[in-house]
N, C-alpha and C. Protein backbone atom coordinates (compact mmCIF):
# COMPACT_ATOMS: atom_id res chain seq x y z
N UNK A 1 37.56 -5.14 3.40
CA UNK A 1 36.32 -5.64 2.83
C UNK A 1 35.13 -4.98 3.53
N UNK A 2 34.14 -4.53 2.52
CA UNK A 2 32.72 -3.97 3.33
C UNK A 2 32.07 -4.85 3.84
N UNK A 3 31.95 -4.14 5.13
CA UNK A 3 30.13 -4.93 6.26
C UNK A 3 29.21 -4.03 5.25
N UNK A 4 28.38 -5.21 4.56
CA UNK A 4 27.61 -4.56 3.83
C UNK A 4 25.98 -4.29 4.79
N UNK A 5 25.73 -4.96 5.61
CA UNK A 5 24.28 -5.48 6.41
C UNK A 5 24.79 -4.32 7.77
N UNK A 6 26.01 -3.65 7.58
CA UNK A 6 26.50 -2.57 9.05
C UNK A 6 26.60 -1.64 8.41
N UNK A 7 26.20 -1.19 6.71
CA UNK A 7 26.34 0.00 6.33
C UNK A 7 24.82 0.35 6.34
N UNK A 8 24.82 2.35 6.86
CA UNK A 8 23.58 2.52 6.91
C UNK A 8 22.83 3.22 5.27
N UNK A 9 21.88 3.10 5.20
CA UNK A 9 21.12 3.45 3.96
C UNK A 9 21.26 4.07 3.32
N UNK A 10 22.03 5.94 3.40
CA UNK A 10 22.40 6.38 2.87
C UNK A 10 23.71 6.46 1.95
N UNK A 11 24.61 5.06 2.53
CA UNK A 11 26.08 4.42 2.41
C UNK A 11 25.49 3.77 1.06
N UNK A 12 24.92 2.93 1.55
CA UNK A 12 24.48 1.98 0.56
C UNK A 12 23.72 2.41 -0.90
N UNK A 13 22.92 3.51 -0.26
CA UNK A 13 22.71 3.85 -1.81
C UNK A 13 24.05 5.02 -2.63
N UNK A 14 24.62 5.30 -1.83
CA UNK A 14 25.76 6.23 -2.35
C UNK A 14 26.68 4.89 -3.49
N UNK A 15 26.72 4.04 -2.59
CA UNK A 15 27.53 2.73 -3.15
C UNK A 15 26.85 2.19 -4.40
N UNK A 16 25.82 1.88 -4.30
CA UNK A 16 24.80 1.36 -5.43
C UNK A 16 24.48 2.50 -6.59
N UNK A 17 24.38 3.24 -6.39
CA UNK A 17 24.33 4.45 -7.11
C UNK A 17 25.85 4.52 -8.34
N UNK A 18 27.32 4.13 -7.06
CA UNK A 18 28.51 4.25 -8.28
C UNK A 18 28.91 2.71 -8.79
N UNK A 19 28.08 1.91 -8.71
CA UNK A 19 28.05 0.62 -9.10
C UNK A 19 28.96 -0.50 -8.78
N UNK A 20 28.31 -0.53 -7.20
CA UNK A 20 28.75 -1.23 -6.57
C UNK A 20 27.47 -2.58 -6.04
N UNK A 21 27.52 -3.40 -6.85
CA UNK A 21 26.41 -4.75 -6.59
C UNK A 21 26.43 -5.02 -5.40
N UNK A 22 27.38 -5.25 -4.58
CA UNK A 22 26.58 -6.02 -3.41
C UNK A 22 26.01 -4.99 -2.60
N UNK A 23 26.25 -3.68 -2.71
CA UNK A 23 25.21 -2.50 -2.21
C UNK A 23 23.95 -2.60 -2.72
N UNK A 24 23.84 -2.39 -3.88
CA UNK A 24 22.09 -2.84 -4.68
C UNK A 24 21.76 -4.03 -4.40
N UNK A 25 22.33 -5.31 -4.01
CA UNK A 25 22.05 -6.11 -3.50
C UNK A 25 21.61 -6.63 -2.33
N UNK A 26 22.26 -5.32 -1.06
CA UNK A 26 21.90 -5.49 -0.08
C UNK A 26 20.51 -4.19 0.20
N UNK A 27 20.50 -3.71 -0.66
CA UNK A 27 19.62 -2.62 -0.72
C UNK A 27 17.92 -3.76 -1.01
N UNK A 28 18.35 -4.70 -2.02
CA UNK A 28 17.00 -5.04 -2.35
C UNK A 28 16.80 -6.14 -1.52
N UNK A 29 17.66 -6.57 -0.68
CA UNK A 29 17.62 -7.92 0.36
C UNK A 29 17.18 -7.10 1.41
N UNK A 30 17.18 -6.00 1.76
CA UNK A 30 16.77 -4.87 2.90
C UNK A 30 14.93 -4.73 2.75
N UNK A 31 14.84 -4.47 1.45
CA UNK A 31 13.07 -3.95 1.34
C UNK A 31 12.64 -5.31 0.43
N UNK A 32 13.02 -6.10 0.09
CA UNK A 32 12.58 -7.67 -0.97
C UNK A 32 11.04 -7.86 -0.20
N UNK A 33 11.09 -8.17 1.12
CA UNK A 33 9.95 -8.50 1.99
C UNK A 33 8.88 -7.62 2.32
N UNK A 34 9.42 -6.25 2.69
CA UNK A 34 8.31 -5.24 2.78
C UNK A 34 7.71 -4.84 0.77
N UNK A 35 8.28 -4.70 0.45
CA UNK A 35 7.71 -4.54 -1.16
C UNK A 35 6.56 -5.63 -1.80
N UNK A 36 7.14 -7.41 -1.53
CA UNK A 36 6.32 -7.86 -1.39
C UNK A 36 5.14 -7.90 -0.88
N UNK A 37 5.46 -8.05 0.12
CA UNK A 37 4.19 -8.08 1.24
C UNK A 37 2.74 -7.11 0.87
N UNK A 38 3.61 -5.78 0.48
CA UNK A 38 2.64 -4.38 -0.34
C UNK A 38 1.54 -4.88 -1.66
N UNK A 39 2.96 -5.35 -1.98
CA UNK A 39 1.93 -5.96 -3.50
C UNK A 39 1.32 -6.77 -3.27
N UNK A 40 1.25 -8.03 -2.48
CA UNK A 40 0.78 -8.64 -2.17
C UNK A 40 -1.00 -8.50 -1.79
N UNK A 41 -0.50 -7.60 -0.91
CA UNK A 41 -1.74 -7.20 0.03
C UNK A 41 -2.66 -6.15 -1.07
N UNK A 42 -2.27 -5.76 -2.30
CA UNK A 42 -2.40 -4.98 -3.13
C UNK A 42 -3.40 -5.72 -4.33
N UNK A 43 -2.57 -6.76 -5.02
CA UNK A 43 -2.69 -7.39 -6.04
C UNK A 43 -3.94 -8.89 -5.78
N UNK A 44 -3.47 -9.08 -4.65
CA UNK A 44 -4.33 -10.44 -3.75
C UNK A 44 -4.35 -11.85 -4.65
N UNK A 45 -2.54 -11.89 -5.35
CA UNK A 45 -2.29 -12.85 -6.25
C UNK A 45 -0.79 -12.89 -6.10
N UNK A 46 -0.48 -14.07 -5.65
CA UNK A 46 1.12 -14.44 -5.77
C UNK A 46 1.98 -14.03 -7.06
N UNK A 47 1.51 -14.27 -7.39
CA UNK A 47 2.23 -14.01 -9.55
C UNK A 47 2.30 -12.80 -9.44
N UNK A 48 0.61 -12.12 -9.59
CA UNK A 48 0.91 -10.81 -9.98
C UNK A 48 2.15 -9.77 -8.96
N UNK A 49 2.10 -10.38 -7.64
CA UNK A 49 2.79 -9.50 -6.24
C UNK A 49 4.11 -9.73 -6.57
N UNK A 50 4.48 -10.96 -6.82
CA UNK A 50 5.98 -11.05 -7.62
C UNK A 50 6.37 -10.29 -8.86
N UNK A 51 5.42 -10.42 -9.36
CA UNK A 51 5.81 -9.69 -11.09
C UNK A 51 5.78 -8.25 -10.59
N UNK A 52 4.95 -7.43 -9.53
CA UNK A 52 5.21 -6.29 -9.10
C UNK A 52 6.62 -5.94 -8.20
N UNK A 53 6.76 -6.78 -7.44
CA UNK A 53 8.41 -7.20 -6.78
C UNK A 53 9.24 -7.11 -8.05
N UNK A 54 9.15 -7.40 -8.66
CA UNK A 54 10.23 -7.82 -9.65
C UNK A 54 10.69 -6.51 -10.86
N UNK A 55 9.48 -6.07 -11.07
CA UNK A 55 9.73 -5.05 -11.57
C UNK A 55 9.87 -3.64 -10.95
N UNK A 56 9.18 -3.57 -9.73
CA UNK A 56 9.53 -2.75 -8.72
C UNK A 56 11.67 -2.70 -8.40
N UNK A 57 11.91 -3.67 -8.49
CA UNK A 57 13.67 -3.53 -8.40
C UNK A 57 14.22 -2.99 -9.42
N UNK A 58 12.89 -3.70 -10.40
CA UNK A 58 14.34 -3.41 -12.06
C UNK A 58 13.94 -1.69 -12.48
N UNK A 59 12.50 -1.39 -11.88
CA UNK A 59 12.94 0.16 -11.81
C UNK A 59 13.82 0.68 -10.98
N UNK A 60 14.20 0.63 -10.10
CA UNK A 60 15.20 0.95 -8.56
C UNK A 60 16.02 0.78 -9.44
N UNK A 61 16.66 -0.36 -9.93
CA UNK A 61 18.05 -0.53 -10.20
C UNK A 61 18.25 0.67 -11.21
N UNK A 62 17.21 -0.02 -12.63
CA UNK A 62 17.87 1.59 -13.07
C UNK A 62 17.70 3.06 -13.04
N UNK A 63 16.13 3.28 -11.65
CA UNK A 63 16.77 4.55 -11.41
C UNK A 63 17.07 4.97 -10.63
N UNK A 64 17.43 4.29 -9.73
CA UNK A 64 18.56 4.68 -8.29
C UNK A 64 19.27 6.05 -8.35
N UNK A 65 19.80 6.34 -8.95
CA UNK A 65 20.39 7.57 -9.73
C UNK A 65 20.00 8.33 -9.50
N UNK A 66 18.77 8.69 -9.73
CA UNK A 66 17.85 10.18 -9.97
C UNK A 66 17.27 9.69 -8.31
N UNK A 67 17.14 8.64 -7.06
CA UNK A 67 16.98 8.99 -6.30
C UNK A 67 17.41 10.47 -5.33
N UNK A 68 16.78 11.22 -4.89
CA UNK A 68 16.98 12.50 -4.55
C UNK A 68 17.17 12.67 -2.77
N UNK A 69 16.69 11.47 -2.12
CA UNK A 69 17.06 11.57 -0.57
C UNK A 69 16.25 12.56 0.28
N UNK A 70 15.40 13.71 -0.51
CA UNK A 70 14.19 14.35 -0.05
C UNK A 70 13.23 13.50 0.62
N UNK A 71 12.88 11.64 0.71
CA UNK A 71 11.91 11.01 1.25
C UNK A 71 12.79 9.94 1.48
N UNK A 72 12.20 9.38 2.26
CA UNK A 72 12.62 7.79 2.42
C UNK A 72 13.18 7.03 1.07
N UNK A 73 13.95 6.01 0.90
CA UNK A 73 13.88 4.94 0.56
C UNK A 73 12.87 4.60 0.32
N UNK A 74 11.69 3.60 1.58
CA UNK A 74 10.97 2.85 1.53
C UNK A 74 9.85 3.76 0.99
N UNK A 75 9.81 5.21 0.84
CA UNK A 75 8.32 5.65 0.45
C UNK A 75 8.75 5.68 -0.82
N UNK A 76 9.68 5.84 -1.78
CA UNK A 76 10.24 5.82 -3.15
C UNK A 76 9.53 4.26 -3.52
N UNK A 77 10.07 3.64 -2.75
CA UNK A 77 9.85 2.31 -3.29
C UNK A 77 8.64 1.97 -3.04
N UNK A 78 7.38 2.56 -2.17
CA UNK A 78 6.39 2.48 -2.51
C UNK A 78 5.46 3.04 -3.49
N UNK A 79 6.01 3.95 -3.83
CA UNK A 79 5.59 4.92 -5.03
C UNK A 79 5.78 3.72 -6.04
N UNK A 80 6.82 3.56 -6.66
CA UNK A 80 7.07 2.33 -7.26
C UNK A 80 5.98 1.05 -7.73
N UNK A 81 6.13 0.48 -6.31
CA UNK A 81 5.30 -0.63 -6.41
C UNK A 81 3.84 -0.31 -6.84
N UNK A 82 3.27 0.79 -5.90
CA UNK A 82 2.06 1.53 -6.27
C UNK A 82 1.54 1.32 -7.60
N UNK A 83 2.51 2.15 -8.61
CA UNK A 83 2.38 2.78 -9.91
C UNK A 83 2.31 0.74 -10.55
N UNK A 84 3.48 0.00 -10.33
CA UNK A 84 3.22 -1.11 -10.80
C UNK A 84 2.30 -2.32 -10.75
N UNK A 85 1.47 -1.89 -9.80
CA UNK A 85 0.38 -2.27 -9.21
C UNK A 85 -0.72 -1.97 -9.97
N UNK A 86 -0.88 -0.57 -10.05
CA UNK A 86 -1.67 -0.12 -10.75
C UNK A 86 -1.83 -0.24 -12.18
N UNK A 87 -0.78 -0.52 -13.13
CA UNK A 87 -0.81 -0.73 -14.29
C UNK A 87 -0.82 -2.31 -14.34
N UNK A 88 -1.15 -3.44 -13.51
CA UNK A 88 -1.50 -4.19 -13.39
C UNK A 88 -3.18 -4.51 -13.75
N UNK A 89 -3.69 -3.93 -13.05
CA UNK A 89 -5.02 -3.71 -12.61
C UNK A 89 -5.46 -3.32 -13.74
N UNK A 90 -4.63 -1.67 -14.25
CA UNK A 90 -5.12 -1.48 -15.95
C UNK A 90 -5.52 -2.06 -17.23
N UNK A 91 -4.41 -3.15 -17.10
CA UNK A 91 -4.21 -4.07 -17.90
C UNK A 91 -5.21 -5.30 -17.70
N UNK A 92 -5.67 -5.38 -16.79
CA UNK A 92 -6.87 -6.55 -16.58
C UNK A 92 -7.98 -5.79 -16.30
N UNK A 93 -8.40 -4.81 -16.09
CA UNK A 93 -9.85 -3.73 -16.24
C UNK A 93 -10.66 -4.89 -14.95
N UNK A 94 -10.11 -5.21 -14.32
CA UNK A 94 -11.38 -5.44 -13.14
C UNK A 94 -11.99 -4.72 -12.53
N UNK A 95 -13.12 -5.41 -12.29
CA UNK A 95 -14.21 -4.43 -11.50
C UNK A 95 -14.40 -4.37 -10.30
N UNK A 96 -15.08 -3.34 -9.88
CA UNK A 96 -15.07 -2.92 -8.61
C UNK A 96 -16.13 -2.13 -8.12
N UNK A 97 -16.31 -1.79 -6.47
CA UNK A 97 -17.13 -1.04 -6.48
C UNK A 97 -17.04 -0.12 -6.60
N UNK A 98 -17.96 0.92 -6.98
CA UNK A 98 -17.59 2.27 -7.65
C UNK A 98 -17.95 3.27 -5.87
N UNK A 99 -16.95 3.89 -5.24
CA UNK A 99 -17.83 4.44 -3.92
C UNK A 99 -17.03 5.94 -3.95
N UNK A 100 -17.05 6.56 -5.73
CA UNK A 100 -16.29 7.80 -5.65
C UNK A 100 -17.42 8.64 -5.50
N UNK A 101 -18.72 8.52 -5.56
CA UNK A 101 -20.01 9.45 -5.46
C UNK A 101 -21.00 8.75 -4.21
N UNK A 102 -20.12 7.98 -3.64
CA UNK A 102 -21.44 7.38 -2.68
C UNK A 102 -21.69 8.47 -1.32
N UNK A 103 -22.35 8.98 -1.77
CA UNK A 103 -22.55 10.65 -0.72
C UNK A 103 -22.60 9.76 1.13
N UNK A 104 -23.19 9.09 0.91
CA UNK A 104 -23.34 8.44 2.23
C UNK A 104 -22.32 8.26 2.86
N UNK A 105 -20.87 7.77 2.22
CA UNK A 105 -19.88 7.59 2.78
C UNK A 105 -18.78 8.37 3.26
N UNK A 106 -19.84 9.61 3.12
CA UNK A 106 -19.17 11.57 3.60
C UNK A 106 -19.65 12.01 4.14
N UNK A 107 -21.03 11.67 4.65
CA UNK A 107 -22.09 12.67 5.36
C UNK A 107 -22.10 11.81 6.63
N UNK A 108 -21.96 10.49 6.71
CA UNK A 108 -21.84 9.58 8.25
C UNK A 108 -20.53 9.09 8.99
N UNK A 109 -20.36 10.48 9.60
CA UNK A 109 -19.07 10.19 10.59
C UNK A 109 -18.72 9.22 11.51
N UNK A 110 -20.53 8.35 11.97
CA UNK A 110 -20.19 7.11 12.58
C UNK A 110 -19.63 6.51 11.87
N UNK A 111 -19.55 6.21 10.09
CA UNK A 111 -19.10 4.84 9.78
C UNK A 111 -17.76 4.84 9.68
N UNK A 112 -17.21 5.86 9.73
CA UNK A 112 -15.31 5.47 10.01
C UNK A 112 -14.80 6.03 10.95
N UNK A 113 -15.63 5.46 12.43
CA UNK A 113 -15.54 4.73 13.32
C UNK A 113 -15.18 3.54 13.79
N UNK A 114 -14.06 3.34 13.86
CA UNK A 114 -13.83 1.66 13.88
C UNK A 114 -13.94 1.21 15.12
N UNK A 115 -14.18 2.02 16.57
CA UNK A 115 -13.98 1.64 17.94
C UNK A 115 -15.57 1.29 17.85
N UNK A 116 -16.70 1.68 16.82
CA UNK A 116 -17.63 1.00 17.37
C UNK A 116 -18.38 -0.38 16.25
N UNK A 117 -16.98 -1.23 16.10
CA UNK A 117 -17.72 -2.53 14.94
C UNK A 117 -18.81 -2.80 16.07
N UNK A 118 -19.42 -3.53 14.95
CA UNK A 118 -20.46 -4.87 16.03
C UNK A 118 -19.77 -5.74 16.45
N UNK A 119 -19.85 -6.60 17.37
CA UNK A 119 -19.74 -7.61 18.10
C UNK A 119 -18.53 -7.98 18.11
N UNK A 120 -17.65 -6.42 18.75
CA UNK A 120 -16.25 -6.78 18.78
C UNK A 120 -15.23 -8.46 19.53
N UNK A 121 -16.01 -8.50 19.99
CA UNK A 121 -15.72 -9.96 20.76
C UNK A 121 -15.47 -11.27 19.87
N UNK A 122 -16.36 -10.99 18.58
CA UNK A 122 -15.82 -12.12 17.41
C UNK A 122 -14.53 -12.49 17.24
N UNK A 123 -14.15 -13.59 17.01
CA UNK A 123 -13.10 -14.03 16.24
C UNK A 123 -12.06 -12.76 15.96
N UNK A 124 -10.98 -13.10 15.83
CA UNK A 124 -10.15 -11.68 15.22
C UNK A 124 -10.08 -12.57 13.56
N UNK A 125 -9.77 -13.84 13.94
CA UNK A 125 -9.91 -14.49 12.35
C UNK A 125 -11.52 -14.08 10.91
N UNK A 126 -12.16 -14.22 11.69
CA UNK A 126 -13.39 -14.29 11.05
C UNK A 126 -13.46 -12.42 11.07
N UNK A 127 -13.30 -11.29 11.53
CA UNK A 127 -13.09 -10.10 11.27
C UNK A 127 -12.22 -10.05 10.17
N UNK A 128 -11.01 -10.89 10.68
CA UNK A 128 -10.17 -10.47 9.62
C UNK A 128 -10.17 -11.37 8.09
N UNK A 129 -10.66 -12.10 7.97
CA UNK A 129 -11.55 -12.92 6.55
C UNK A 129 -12.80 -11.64 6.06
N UNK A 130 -13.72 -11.37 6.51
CA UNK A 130 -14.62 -10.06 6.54
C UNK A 130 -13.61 -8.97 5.46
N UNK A 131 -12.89 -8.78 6.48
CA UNK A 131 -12.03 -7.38 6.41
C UNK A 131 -11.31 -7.58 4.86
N UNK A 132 -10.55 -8.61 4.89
CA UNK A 132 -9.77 -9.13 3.61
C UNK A 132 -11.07 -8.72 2.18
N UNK A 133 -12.17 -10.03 2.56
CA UNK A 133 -12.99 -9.59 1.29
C UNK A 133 -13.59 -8.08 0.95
N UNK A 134 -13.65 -7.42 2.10
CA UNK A 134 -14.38 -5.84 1.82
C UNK A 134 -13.35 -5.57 0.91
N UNK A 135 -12.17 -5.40 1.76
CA UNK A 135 -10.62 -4.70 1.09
C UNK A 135 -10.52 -4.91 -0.62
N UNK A 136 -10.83 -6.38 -0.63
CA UNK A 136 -11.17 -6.68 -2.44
C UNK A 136 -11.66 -6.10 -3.54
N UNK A 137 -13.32 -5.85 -2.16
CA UNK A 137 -13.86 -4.56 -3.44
C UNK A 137 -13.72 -3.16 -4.20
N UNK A 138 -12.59 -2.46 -2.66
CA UNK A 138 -11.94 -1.62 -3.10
C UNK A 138 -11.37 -1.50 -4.27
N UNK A 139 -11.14 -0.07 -5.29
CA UNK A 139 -10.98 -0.05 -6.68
C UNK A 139 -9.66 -0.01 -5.71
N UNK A 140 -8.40 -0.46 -6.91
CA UNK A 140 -6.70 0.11 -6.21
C UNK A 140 -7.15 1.29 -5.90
N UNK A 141 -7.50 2.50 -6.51
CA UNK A 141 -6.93 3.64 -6.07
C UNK A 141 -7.39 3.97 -4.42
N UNK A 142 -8.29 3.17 -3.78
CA UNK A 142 -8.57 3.63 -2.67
C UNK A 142 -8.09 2.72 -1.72
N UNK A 143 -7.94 1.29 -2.51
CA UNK A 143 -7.46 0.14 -1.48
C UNK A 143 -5.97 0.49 -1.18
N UNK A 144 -4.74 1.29 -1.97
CA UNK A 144 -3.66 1.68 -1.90
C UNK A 144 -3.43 2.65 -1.15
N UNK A 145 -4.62 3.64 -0.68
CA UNK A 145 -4.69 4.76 -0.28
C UNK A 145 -4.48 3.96 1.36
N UNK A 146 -5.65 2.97 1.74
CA UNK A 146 -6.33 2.36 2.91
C UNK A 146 -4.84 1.79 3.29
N UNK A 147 -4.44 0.88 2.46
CA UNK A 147 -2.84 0.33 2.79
C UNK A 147 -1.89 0.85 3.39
N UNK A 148 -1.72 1.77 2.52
CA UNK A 148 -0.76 2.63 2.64
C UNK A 148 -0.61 3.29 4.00
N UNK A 149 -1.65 3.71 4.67
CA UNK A 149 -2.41 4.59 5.71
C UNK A 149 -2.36 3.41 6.89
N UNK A 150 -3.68 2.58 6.71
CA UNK A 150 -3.64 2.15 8.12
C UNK A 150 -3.05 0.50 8.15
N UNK A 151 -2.37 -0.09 6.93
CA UNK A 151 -1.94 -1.39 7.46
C UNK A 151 -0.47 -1.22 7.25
N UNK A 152 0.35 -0.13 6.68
CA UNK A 152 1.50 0.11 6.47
C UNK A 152 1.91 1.08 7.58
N UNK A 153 1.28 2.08 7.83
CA UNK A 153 0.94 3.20 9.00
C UNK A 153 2.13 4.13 8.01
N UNK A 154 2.19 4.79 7.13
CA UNK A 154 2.57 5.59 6.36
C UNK A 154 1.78 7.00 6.53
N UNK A 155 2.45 7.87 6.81
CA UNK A 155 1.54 9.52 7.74
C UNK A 155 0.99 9.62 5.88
N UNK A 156 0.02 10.70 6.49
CA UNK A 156 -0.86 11.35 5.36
C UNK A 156 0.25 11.66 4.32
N UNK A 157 0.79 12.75 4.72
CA UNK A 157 1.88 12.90 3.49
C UNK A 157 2.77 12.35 2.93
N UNK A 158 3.24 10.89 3.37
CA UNK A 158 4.00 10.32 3.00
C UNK A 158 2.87 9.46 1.74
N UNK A 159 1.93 9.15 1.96
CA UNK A 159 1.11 8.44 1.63
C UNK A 159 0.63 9.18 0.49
N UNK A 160 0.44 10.77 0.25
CA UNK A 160 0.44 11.79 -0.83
C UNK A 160 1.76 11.47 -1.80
N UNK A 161 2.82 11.13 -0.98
CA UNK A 161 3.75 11.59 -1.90
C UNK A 161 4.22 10.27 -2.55
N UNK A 162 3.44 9.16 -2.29
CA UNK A 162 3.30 7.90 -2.75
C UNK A 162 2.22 7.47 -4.25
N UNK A 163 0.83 8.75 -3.42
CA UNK A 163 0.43 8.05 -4.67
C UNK A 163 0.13 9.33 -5.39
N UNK A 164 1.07 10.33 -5.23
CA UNK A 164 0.92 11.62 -5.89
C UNK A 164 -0.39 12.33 -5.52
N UNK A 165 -0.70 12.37 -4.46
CA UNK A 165 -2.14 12.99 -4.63
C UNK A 165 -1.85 13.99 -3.34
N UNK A 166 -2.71 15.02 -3.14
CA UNK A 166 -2.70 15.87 -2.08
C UNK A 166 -3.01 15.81 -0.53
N UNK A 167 -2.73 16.19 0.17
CA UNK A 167 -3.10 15.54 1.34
C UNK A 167 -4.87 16.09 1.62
N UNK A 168 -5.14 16.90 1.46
CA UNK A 168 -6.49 16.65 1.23
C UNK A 168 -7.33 14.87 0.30
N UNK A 169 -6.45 15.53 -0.67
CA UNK A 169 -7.61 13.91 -1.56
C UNK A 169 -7.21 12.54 -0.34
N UNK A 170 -6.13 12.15 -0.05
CA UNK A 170 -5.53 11.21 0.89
C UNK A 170 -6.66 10.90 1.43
N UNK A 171 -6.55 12.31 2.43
CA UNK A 171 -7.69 12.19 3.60
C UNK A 171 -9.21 11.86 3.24
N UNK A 172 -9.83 12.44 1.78
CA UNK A 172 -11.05 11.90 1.38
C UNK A 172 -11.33 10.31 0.88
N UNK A 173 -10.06 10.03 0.41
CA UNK A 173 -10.09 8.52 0.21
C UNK A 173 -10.09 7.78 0.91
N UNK A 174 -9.16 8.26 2.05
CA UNK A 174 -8.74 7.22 3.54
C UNK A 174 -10.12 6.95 3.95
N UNK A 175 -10.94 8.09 3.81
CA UNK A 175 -12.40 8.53 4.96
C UNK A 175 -13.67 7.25 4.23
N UNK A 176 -13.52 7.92 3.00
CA UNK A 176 -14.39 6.92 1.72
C UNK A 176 -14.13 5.88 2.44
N UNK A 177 -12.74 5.52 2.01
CA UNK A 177 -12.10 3.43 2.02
C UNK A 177 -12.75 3.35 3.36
N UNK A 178 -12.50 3.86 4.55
CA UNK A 178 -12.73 3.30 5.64
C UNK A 178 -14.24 3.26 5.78
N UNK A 179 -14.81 4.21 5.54
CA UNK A 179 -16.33 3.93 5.73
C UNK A 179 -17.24 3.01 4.98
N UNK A 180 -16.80 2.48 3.64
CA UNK A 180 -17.17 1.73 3.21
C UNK A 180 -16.80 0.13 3.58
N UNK A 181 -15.67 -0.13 3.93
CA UNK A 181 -15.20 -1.10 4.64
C UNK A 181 -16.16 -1.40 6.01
N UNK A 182 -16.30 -0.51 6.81
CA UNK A 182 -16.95 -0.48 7.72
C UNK A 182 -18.18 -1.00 7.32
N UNK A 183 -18.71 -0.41 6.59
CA UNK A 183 -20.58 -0.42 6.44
C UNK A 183 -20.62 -2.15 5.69
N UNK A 184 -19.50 -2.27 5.10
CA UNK A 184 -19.37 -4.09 4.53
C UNK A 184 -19.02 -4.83 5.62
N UNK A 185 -18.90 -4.45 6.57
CA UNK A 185 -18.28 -5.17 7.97
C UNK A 185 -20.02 -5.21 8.67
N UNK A 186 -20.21 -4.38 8.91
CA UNK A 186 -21.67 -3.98 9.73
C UNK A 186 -22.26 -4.79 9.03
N UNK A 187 -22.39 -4.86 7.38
CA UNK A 187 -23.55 -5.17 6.68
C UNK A 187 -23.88 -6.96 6.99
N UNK A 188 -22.40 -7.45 7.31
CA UNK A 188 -22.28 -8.77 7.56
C UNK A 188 -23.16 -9.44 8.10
N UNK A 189 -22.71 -8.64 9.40
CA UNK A 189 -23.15 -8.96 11.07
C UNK A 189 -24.40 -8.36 10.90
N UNK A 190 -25.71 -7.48 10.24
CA UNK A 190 -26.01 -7.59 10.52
C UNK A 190 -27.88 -8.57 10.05
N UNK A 191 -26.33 -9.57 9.44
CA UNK A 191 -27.68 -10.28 8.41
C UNK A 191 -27.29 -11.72 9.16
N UNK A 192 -26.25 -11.62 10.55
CA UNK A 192 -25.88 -12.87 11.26
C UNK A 192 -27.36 -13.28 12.27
């Protein structure tokens, strides 16, 4: 009988791949929590982060197959969630701030600077309430970028090959997201 939780990743998808369930089973009991958590932090709605969980597997399941083993697992499956995330968002046209032309947020290298917030000594709670609502205003395509990057810690290129984009654009979005985050952080504090 298989140790299914002692086979390593590449076992398991070899197994799941010739249709073997408790391999795909232990495959999605392996990433169930990190996938969530993505959408979660993505969607900023229980329902919707599940309905992205959920369909995030039932693509895996059926295309496990055409997985190619060139990347991770877990960056496949963020690609995934990504894309289902995003056609989330499509589908409800919410708004956002628009910061794809905000020249300011390219020309000031202090603002994605994060070693110099204001009044680092605050609360880590009350930063991180701050931090949550900036993150909101982010459109997906840059809040996924920001995720992906610095609360997932996914390298530049993995993070390209997630949301299809080049490692140049990565790096202009990462720079954007963060500086605008920043300047909504500053802008807080400095109306305290």
């Amino acid at each position: 009988m298989k140790n299914y939780h002692l086979m390593d990743e590449e076992e398991l998808i070899k197994s799941a791949v010739a249709g073997d369930k408790k391999a795909l089973a232990e495959l999605v009991k392996k990433y169930e929590k990190t996938v969530y958590n993505f959408a979660f932090k993505v969607c900023r709605n229980p329902e919707r982060a599940e309905n992205a969980m959920q369909e995030t597997f039932y693509s895996m399941i059926k295309s496990l197959h055409q997985f190619d083993g060139k990347s991770k697992l877990s960056t496949w499956l963020y690609r995934i969630v990504t894309n289902h995330c995003l056609m989330e968002y499509r589908k409800k046209r919410h708004q956002f701030v628009s910061i794809d032309n905000d020249d300011e947020l390219i020309e000031d290298k202090y603002m994605s600077d994060w070693s110099t917030l204001p009044n680092l000594s605050i609360e880590n709670k009350e930063l991180k309430s701050i931090l949550d609502e900036a993150i909101l205003k982010l459109s997906p395509e840059y809040r996924i970028v920001f995720l992906l990057r610095d609360v997932e810690g996914l390298s530049t290129e993995e993070t390209g090959v997630v949301t299809d984009l080049s490692v140049p654009a990565v790096k202009s979005r990462l720079h954007r997201a963060r500086a605008f985050l920043r300047k909504e952080i500053n802008s807080v504090f400095q109306h305290e």
